[in-house]
Every structure is written in structure tokens, then in C-alpha cells.
Protein backbone atom coordinates (compact mmCIF):
# COMPACT_ATOMS: atom_id res chain seq x y z
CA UNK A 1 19.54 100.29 -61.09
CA UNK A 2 21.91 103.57 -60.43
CA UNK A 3 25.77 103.46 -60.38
CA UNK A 4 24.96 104.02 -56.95
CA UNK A 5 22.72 100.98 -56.26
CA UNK A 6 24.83 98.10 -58.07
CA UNK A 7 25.57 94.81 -56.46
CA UNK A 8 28.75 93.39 -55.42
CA UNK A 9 30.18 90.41 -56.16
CA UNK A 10 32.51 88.14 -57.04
CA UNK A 11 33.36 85.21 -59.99
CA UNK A 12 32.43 82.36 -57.14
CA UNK A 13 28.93 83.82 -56.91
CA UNK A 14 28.50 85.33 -60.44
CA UNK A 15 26.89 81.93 -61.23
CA UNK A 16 23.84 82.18 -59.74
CA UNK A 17 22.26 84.73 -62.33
CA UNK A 18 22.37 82.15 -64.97
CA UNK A 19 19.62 79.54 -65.57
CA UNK A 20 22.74 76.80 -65.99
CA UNK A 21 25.44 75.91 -63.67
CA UNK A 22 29.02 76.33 -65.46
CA UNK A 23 29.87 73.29 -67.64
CA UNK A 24 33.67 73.88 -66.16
CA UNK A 25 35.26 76.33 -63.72
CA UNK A 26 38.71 76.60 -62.44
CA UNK A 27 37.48 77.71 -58.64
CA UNK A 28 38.42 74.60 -56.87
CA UNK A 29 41.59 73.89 -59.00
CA UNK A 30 44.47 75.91 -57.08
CA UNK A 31 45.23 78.48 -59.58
CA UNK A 32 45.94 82.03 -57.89
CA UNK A 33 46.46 84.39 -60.92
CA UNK A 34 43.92 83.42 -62.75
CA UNK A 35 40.49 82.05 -62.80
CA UNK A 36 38.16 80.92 -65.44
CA UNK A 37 34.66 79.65 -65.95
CA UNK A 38 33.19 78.04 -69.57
CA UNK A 39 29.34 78.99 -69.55
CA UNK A 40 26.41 78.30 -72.05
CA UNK A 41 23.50 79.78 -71.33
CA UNK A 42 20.13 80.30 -73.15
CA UNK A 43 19.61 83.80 -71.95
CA UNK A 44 21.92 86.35 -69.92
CA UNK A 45 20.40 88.97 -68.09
CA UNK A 46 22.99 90.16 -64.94
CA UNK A 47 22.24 93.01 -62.90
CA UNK A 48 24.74 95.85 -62.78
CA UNK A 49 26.72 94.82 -60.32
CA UNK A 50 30.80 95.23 -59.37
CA UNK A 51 33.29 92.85 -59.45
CA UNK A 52 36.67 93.33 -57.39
CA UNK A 53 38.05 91.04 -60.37
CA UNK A 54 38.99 92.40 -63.90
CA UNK A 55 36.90 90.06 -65.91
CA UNK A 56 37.98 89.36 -69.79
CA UNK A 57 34.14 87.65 -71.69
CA UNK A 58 35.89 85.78 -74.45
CA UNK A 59 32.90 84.52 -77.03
CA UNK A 60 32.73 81.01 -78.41
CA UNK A 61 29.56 81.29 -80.18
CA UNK A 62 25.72 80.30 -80.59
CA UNK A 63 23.69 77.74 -82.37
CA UNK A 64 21.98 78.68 -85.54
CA UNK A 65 21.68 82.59 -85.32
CA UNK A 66 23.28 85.37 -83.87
CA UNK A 67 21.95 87.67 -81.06
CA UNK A 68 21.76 90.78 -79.57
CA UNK A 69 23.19 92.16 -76.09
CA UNK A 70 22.31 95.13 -73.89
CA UNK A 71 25.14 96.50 -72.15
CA UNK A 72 24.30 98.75 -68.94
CA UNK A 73 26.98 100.42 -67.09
CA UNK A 74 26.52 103.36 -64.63
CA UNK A 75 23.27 103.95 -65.95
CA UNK A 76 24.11 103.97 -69.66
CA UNK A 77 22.91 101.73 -72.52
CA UNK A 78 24.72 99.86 -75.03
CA UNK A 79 23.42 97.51 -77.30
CA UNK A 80 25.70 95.09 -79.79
CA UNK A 81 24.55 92.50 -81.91
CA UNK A 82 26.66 89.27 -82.73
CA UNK A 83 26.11 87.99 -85.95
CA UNK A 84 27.47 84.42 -86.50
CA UNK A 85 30.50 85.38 -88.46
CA UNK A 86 31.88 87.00 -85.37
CA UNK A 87 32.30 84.44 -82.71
CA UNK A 88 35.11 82.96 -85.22
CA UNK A 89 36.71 86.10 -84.85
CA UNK A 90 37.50 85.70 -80.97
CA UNK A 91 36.11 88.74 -79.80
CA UNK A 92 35.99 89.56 -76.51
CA UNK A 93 34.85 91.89 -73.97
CA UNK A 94 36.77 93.55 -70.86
CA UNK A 95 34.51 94.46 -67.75
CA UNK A 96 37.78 96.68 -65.13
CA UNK A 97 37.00 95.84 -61.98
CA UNK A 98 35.25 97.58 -59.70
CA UNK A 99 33.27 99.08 -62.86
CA UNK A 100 29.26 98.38 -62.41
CA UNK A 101 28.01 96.29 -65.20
CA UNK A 102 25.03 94.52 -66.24
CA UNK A 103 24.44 92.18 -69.67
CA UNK A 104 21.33 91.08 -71.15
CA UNK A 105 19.73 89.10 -74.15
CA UNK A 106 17.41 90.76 -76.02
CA UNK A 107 16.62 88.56 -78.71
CA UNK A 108 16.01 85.16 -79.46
CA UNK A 109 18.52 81.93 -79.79
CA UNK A 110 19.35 79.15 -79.02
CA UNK A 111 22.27 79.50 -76.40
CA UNK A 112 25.00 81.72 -76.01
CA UNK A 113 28.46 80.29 -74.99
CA UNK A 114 31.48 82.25 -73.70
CA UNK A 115 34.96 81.61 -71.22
CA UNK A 116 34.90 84.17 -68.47
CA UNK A 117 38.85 85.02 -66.95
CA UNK A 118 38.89 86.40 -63.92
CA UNK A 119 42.53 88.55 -62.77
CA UNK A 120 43.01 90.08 -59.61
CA UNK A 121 44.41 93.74 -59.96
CA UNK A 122 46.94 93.17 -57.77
CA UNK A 123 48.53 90.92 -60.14
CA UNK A 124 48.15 93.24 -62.68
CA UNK A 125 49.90 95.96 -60.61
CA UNK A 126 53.17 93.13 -60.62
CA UNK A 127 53.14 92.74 -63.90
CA UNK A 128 52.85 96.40 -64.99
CA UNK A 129 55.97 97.22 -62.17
CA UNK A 130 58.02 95.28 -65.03
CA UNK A 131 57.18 98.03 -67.74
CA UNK A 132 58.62 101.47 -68.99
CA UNK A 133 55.74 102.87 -67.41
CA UNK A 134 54.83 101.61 -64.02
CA UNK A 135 52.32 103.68 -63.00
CA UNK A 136 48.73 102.31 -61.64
CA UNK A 137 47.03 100.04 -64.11
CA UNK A 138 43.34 100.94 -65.15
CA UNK A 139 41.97 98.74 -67.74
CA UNK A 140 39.64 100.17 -69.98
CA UNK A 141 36.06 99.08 -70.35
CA UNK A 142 35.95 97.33 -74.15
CA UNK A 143 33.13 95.79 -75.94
CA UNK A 144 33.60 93.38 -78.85
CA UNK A 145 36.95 93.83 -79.73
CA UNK A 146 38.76 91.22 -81.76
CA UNK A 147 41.56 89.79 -80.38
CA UNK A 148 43.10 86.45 -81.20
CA UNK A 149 45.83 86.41 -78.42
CA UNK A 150 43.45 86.56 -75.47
CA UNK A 151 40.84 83.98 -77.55
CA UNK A 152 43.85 81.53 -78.18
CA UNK A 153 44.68 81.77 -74.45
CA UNK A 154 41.29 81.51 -72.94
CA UNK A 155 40.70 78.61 -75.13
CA UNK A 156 44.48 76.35 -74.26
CA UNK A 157 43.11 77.01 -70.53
CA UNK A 158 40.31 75.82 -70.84
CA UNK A 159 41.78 72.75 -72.34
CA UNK A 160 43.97 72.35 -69.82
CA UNK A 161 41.42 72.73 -67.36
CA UNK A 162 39.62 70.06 -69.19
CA UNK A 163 42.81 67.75 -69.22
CA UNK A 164 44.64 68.19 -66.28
CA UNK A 165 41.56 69.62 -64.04
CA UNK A 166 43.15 70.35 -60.42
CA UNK A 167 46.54 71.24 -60.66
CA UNK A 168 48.52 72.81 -63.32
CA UNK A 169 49.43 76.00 -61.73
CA UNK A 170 52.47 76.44 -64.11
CA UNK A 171 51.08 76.68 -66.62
CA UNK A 172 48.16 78.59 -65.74
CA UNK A 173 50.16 81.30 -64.05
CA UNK A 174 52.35 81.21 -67.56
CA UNK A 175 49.03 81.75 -69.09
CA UNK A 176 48.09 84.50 -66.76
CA UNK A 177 51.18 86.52 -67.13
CA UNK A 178 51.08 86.30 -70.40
CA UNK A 179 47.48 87.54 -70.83
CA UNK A 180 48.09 90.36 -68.23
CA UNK A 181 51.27 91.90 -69.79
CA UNK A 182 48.91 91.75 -72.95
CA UNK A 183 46.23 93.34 -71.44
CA UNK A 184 48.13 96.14 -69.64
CA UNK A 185 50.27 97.06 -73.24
CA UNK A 186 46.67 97.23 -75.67
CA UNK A 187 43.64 97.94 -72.67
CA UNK A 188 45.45 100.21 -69.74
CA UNK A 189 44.06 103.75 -69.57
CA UNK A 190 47.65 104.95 -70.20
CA UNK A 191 50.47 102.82 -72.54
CA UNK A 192 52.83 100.44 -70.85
CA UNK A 193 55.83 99.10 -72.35
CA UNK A 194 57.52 96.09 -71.41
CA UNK A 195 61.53 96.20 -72.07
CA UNK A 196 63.80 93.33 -74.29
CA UNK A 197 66.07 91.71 -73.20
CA UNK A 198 68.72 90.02 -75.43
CA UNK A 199 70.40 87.65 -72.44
CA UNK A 200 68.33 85.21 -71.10
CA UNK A 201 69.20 84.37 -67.20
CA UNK A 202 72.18 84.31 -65.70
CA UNK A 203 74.12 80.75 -65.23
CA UNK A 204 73.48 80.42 -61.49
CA UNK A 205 69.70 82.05 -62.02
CA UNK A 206 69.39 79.38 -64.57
CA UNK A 207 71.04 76.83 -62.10
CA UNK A 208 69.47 77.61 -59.69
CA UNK A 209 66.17 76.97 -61.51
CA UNK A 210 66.41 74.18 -63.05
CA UNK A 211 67.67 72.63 -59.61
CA UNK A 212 63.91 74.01 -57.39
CA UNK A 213 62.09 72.44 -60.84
CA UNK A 214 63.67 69.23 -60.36
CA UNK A 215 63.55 69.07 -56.35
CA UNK A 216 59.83 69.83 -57.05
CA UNK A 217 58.55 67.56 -59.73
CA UNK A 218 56.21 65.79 -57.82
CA UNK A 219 54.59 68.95 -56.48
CA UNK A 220 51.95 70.98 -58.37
CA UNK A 221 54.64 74.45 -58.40
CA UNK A 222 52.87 77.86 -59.65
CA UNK A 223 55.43 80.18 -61.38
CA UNK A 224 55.16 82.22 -58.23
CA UNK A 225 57.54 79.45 -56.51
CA UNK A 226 59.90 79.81 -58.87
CA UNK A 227 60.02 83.51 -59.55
CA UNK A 228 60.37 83.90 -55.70
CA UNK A 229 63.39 81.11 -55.41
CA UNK A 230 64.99 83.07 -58.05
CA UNK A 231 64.02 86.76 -57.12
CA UNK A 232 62.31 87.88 -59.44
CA UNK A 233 59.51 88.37 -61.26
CA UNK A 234 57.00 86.31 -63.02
CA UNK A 235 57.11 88.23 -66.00
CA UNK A 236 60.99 88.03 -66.47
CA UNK A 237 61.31 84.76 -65.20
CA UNK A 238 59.11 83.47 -68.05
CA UNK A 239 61.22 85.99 -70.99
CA UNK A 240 64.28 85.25 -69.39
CA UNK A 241 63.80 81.01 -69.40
CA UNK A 242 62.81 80.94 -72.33
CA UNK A 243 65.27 83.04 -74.43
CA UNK A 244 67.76 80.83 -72.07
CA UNK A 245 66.26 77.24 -72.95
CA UNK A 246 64.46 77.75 -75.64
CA UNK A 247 61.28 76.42 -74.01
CA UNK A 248 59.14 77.81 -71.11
CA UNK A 249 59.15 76.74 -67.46
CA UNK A 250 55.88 74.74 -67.84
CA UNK A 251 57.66 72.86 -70.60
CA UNK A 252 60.81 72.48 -69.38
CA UNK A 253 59.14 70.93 -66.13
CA UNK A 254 57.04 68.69 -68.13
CA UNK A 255 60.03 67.54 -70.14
CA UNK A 256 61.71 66.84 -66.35
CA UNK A 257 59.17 65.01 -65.42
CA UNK A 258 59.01 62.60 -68.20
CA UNK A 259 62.72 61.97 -68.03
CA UNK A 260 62.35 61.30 -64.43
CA UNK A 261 59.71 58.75 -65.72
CA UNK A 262 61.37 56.95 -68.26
CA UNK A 263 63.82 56.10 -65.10
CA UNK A 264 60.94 54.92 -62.89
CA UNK A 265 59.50 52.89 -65.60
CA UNK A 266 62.46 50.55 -66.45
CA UNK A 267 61.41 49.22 -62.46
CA UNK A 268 59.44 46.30 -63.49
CA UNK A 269 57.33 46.45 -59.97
CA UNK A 270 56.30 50.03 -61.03
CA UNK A 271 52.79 51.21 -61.85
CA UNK A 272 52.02 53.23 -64.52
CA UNK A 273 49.93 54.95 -62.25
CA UNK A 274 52.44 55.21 -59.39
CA UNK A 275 54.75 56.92 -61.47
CA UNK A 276 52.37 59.37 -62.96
CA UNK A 277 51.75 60.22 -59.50
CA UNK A 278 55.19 60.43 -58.21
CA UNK A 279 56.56 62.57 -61.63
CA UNK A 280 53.72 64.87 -60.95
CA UNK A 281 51.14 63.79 -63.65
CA UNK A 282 47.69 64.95 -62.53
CA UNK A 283 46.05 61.46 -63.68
CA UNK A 284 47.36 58.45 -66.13
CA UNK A 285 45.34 60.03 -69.26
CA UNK A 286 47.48 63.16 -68.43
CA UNK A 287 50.94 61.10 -68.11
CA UNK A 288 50.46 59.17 -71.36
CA UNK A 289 49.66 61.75 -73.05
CA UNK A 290 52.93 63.99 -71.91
CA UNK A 291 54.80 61.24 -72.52
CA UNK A 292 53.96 60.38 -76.11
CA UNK A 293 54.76 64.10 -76.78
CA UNK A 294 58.04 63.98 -75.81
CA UNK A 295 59.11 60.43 -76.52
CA UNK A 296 57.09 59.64 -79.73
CA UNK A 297 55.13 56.46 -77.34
CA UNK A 298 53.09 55.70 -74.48
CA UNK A 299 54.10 54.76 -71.07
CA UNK A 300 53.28 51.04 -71.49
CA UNK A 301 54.82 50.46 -75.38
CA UNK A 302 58.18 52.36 -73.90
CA UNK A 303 58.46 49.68 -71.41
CA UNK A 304 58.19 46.85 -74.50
CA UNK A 305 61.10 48.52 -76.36
């Protein structure tokens, strides 16, 4: 098929070229900035089509060999071969969007596994508005390149995803921002760099913060929320917490949430589960374990002591 001729589509329909549904995707769990889908598949073999998405192929591995890929993009070839040394490596591969594309297997195994991320490029284009450089952000197309950052990061959403399921737009968008400023710094077409800062927030930007987070615990916030109570970015807002708290918004929040908890629980007519629910807990599972983090017990033993 000619650059001409590819399809288009999107991560919601990308799906349907594979033999096997996704064992997880993120599509129905609120998150804006970023989306991601966990696939094992026996075979791959995608047409070249076009994506309005950037989309960031972060391999996981195989069973018992390695394999070999065929790359196609605007009519030209590319084949790589994985051996089984490499998926421990967390190598990835970075389709821009709008770029044509098409993947196939061309030799034998048993199944290939790999976490797609999806970013829009508008949210790109916000995060790159925070650099030295802010000029229009053009990823560049990269094939097995090793990169532990984006690997750790695909990997602690999909675990979160796997945890929390729908919900957890904090920390995804914390996620997200960091992965695009990443992205944008090592993969634009022209070098971005982000500036340091030495003061964290403000007082009343940190005030002010801290009092949306704890109007909102029950809510599922995104960063987004915040960044727009405060005026200001998502990028910043996440540097500038942190190097004021020590810890980032999604912690902080969580940390709110269990002290609003430990409150709730000392009511003796109290759920557990109602008070998951009401601190903003996606599930019990989720609230216990939160809560063990921060307070060295579970929910139930806390209410013993």
C-alpha cells in the first residue's frame, strides 16, 4: 500500500487487526492525556495506516525465542529482529502521528507482548510551550531504542491500570507529563529544553493547592484541575509541588485521603467500604492497600489499635 493509500485510524479501533482482544486498555477509564493498551498477540501484521495519536510500542517480551519484525512506512522496508536478551532492555518504538505505518511478523514464536501509549499532540504542544525552545513539536520516527524511563513508566501505568482500573487521572496525567517532557527533550525533530527552577511554588500557589486537593478528595481530579485552579501548567505544577513538598500531587492527595480516613474510621457505624468510597479510593483492595503504605496497617487492624 502507497503513502498515499494508508488507512486511518485511531487507538479505539487499532484492535481489530489483531487475532486477540487487549488483555487491558485504559479507553473506558477517564484518562485524557494519555491512553494505553497491554497486547499479546501471536502474530502482528497492521496495514500502513495513520494514527492522529503519537503512539510509543514499549516491548515486554516473547516466550521461548525471539522474532523478527517488518517495518513499512511510506513505502519503505525495515526489518529488526528481537532476540530475547532485548525485551529486558525496555526498548521501545515511537510511531509520530500522522506518520503511515505498518508492522508485521515474519517469523515464528510463540507470542509477542508489548504496552501501546497513545498522546495526543496537542498535549505535547503544552508541554513543549514550557521549554527554551517552544517551537512545534515533531517527534521523530524511532525503532528499537532502549530506554528505561519510558519502559518504567509504561509499566507503573499499567499497574495502576491493573489496580485502580477506572479512575486515577492524577496520576496518569503525572505519568503523561512526565513521559511527554521526556519525549519532546530526546525524540523532537529539533532539541527542547525545559528550565530549573530552584523555588518551588509560591505560599498562596501552594495554599491554594493543597486547599482544591482537599475540597476534592472524593472526586477522581486529573492534574489538569489543578494546574487550571492554580494557573498554570501541568508541567510546572508537578516541578514546582514537588520541590515545595517533597512529594508529588498524586501523592500528596493520596496521603490526604488516608488522613481523612483514619478520621472516618474511628466512627464505629462506618464501613470500610463507605469510607474508601467517600476518601476517593477506587475499590476496598485499592484503600487497604494505600493505607498500609502510609500507616504501616490495614484499614480494619487500625481500627483494633
Amino acid at each position: 500500500m502507497s503513502a498515499n493509500q494508508h488507512l486511518a485510524t485511531d487507538y479505539e479501533n487499532l484492535p481489530k487487526f489483531f487475532p486477540n482482544p487487549p488483555l487491558l486498555t485504559s479507553f473506558q477509564a477517564g484518562w485524557s492525556s494519555i491512553q494505553l493498551a497491554h497486547y499479546c498477540q501471536p502474530s502482528i501484521d497492521i496495514p500502513e495506516v495513520s494514527n492522529p495519536q503519537h503512539s510509543i510500542a514499549i516491548s515486554l517480551g516473547h516466550q521461548h525465542q525471539g522474532c523478527d519484525l517488518e517495518f513499512v512506512s511510506e513505502g519503505r522496508l525495515q526489518t529488526i529482529s528481537y532476540h530475547e536478551k532485548d525485551f529486558a532492555r525496555g526498548f521501545i518504538e515511537i510511531v509520530p502521528a500522522n506518520s503511515p505505518c505498518g508492522i508485521r511478523s515474519i517469523s515464528t514464536t510463540q507470542s509477542i507482548e508489548w504496552i501501546n501509549c497513545y498522546l495526543e499532540p496537542t498535549f505535547l504542544a503544552q508541554i513543549a510551550y514550557e521549554s527554551v525552545n517552544p517551537d512545534r513539536v515533531e517527534l521523530l520516527l524511532t525503532r528499537k531504542k532502549g530506554d528505561a524511563l519510558i519502559h518504567q513508566i509504561g509499566l507503573a501505568l499499567r499497574a495502576s491500570l491493573e489496580t485502580v482500573g477506572v479512575g486515577g487521572r492524577l496520576y496518569a496525567d503525572s505519568m503523561a507529563t512526565a513521559m511527554a517532557a521526556h519525549l519532546i527533550h530526546y525524540y523532537s525533530t529539533r532539541k527542547h529544553f525545559f528550565r530549573k527552577h530552584e523555588d518551588g511554588l509560591s505560599k498562596q500557589k501552594l495554599r491554594q493547592a493543597i486547599e482544591y486537593i482537599q475540597a476534592h478528595l472524593g472526586e477522581d481530579i486529573s492534574l489538569i484541575d489543578i494546574a487550571t485552579e492554580l494557573g498554570m501548567s501541568q508541567y510546572y505544577l508537578c516541578h514546582l509541588f514537588k520541590r515545595s513538598t517533597g512529594i508529588s500531587p498524586h501523592q500528596f492527595l493520596i496521603h490526604q485521603r488516608v488522613e481523612r480516613a483514619r478520621l472516618l474510621l474511628k466512627q464505629p457505624e462506618r464501613t470500610v467500604l463507605s469510607v474508601a468510597l467517600e476518601c476517593g479510593f477506587a475499590n476496598q483492595s485499592h484503600f487497604a492497600r494505600c493505607f498500609r503504605q502510609c500507616t504501616g496497617v490495614n484499614p480494619n487492624q487500625f481500627r483494633k489499635l
